[in-house]
C-alpha atoms as a PDB file:
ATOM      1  CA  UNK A   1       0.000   0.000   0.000  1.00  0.00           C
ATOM      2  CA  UNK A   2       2.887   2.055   0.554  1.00  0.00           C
ATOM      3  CA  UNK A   3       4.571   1.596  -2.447  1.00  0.00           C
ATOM      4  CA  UNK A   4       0.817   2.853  -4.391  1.00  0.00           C
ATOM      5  CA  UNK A   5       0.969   5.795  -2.740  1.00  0.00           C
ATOM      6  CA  UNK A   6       4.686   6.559  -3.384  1.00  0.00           C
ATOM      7  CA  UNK A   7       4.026   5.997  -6.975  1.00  0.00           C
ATOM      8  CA  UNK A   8       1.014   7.569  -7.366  1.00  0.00           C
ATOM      9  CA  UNK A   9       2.354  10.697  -5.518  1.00  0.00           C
ATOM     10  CA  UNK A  10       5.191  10.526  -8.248  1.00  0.00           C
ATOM     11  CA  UNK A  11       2.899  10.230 -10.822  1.00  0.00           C
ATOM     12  CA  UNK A  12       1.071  12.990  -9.842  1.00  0.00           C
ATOM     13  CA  UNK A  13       4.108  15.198  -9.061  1.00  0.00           C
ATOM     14  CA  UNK A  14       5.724  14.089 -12.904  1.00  0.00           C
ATOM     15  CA  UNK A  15       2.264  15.383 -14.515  1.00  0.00           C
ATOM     16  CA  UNK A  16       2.138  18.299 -12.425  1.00  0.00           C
ATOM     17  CA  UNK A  17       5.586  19.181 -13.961  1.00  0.00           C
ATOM     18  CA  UNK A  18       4.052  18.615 -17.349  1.00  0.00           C
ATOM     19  CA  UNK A  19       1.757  20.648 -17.096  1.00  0.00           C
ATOM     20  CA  UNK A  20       4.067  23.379 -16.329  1.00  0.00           C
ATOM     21  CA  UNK A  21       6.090  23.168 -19.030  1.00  0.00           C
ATOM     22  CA  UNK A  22       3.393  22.879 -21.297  1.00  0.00           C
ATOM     23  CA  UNK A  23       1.950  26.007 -19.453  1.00  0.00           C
ATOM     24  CA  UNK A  24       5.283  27.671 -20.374  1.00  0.00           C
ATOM     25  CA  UNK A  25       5.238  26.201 -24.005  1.00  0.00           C
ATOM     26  CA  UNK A  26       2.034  27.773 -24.641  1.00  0.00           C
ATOM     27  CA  UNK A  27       2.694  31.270 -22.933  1.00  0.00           C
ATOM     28  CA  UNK A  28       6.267  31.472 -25.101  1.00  0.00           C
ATOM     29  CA  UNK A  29       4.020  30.873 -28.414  1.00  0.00           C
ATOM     30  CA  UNK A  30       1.514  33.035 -27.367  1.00  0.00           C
ATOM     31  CA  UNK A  31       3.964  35.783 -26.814  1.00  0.00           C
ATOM     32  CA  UNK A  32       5.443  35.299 -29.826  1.00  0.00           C
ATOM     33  CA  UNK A  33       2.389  35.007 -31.740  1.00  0.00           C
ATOM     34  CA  UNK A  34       1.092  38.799 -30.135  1.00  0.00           C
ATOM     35  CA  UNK A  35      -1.158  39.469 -31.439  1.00  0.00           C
ATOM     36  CA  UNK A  36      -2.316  36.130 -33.599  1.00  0.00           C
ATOM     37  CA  UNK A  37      -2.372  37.596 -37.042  1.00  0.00           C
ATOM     38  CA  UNK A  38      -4.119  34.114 -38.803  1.00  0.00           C
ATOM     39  CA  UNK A  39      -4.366  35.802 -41.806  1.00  0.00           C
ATOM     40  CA  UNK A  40      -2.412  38.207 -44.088  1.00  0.00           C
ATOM     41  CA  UNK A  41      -2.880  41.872 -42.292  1.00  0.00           C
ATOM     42  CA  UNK A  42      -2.788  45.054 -43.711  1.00  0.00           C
ATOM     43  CA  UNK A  43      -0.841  47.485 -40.941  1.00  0.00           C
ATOM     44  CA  UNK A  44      -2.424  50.950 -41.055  1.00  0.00           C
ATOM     45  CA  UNK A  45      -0.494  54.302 -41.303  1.00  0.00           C
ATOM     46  CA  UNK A  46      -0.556  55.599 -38.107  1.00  0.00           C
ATOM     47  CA  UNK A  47      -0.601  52.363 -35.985  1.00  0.00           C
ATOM     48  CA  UNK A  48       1.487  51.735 -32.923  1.00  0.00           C
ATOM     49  CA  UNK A  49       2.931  48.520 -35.220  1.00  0.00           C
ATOM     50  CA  UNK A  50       3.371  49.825 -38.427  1.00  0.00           C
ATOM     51  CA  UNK A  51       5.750  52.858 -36.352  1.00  0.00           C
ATOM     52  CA  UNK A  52       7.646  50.551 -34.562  1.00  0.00           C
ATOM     53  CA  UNK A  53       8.377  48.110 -37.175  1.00  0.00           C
ATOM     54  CA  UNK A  54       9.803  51.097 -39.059  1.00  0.00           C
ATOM     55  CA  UNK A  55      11.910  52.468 -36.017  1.00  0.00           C
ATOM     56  CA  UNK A  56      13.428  49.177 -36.295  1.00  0.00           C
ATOM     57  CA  UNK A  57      14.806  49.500 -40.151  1.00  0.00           C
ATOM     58  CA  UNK A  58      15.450  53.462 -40.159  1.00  0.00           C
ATOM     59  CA  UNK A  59      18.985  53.369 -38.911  1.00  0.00           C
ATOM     60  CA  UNK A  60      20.447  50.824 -41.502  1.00  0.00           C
ATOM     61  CA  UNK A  61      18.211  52.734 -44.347  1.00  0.00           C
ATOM     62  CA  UNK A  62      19.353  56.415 -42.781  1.00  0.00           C
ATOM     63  CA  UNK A  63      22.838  54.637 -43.183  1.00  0.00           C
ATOM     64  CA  UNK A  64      22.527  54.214 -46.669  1.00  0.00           C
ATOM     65  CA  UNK A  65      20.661  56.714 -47.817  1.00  0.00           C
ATOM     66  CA  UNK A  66      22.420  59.002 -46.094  1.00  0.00           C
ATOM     67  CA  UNK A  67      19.760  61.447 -44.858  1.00  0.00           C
ATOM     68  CA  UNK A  68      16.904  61.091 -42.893  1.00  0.00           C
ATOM     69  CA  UNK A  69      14.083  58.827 -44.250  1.00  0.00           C
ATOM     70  CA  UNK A  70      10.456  58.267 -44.249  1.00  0.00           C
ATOM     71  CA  UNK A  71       8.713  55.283 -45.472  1.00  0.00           C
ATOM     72  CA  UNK A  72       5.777  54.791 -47.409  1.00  0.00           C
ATOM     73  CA  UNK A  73       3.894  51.403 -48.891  1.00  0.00           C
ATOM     74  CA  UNK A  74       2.282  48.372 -47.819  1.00  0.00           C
ATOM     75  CA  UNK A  75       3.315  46.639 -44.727  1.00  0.00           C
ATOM     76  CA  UNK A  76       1.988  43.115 -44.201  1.00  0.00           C
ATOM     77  CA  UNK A  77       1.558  40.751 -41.427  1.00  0.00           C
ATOM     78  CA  UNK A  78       0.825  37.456 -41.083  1.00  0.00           C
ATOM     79  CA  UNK A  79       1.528  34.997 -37.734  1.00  0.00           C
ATOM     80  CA  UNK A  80       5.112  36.332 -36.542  1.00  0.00           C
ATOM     81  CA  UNK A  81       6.268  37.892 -39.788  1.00  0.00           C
ATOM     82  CA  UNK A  82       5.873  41.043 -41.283  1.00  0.00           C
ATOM     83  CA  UNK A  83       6.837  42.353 -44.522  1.00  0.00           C
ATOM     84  CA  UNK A  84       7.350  46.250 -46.397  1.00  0.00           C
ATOM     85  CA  UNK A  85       7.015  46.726 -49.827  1.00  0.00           C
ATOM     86  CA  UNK A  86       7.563  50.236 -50.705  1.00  0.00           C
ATOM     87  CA  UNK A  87       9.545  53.687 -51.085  1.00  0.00           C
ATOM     88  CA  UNK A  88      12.095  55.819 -48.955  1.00  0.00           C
ATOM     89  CA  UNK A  89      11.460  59.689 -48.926  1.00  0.00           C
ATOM     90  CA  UNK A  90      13.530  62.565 -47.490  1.00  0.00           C
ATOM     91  CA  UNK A  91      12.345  65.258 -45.103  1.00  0.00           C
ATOM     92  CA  UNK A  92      11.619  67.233 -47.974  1.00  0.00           C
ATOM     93  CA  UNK A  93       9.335  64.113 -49.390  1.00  0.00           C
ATOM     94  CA  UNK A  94      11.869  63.377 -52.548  1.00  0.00           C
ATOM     95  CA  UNK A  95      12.162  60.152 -53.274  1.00  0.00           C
ATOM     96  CA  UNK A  96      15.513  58.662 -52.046  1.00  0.00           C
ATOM     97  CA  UNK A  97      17.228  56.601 -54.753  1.00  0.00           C
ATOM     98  CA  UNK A  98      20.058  54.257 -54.593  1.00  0.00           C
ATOM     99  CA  UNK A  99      22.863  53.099 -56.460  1.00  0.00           C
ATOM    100  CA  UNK A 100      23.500  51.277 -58.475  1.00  0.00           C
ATOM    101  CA  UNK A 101      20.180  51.281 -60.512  1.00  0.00           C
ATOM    102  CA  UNK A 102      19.006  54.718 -58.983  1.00  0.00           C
ATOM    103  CA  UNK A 103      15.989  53.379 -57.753  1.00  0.00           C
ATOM    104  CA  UNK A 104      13.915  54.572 -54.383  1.00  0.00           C
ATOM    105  CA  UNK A 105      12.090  51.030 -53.597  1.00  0.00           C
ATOM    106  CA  UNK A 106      12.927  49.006 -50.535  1.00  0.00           C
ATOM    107  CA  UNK A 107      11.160  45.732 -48.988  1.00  0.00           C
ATOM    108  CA  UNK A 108      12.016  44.276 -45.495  1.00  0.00           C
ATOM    109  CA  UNK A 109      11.051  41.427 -43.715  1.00  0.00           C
ATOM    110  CA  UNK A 110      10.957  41.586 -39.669  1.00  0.00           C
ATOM    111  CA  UNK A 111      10.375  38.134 -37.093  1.00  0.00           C
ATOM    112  CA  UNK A 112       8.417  38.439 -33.837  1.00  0.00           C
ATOM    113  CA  UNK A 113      10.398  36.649 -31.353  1.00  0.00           C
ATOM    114  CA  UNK A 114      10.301  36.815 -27.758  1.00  0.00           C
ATOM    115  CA  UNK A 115      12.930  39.787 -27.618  1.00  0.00           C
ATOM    116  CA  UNK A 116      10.208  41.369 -30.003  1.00  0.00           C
ATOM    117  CA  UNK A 117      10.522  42.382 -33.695  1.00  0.00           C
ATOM    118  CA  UNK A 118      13.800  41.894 -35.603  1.00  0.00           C
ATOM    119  CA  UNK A 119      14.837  42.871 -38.944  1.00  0.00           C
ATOM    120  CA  UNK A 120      15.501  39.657 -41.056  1.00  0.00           C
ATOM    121  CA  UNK A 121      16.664  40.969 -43.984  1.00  0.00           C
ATOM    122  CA  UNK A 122      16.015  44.306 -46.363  1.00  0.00           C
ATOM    123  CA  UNK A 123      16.812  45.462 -49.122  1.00  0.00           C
ATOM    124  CA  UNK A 124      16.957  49.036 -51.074  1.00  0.00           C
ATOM    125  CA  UNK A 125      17.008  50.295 -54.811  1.00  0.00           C
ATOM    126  CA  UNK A 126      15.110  46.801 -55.743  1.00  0.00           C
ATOM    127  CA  UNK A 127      14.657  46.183 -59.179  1.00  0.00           C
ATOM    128  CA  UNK A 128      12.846  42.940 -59.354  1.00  0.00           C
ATOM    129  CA  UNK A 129      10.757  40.283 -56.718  1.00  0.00           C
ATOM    130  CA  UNK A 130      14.152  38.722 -55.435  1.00  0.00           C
ATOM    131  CA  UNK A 131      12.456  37.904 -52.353  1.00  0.00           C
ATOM    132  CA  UNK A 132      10.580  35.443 -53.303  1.00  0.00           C
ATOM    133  CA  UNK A 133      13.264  33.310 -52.210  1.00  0.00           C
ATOM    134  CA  UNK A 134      12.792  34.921 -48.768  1.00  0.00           C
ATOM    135  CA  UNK A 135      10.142  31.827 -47.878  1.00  0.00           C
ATOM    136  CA  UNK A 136      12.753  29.304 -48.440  1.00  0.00           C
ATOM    137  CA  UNK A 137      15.967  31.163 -46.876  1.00  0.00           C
ATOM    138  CA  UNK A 138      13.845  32.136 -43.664  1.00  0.00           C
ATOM    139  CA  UNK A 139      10.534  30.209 -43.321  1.00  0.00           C
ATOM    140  CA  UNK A 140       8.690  33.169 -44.035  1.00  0.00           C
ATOM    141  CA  UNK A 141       5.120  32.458 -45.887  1.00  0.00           C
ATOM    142  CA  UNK A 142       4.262  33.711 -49.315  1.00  0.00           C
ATOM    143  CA  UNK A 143       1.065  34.890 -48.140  1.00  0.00           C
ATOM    144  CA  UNK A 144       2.471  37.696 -45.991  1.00  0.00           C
ATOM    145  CA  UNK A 145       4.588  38.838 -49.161  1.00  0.00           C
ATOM    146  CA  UNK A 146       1.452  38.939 -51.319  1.00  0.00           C
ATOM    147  CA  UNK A 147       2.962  35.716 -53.598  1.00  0.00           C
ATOM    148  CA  UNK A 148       1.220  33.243 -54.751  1.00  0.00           C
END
């Protein structure tokens, strides 16, 4: 009788713990999934999200461009990815181009993570839909990028 209770009392004690960590598992993916985006999302001008993603690329962009820069185009969402397809303006709203093909369009992909939103990868003075490879480098879906 002893022994039962020992091993149900371990039992109980190993479940507890599994529960726990499942807890934990579950709280760590719904952080990184904040908020749940389940389908392709359109961020706003003007949103908190749309700001802060763009705080996040300005100082590589300022970098290259080599004045300040404001950002204009479609930025997408979808689970814990986000995606920019657009232009880079100066204060003076010129378009800022870039060598070599002299051309002002930029796209950037960020990743939700539990340290918050990263940059992945960007690019400026885009020519073409290179980043289409961008779901195979980084695990990113094609939805998000508007490809089919």
């Amino acid at each position: 009788m002893k022994q039962l209770i020992i091993t149900i009392l371990l039992l109980s004690s190993l479940l507890s713990a599994s529960s726990v960590e499942d807890q934990l598992e579950k709280d760590l993916w719904n952080e990184i999934y904040n908020p749940p985006y389940t389908v392709p999302t359109e961020i706003t001008n003007g949103s908190q999200l749309r700001a802060l993603l763009f705080d996040k690329l300005r100082m590589p962009i300022v970098k290259r461009a080599k004045s300040e820069v404001k950002f204009a185009g479609t930025v997408r969402v979808y689970q814990n990815w986000a995606f920019f397809l657009g232009s880079s303006f100066d204060s003076n709203g010129k378009r800022i181009t870039y060598p070599p093909m002299q051309e002002s369009d930029i796209v950037a992909l960020w990743l939700h993570t539990v340290n918050g939103w990263v940059v992945v990868d960007y690019e400026v003075g885009i020519t073409d839909t290179f980043y289409s490879i961008w779901h195979k480098r980084y695990g990113v879906s094609r939805e998000v990028m508007g490809l089919k």
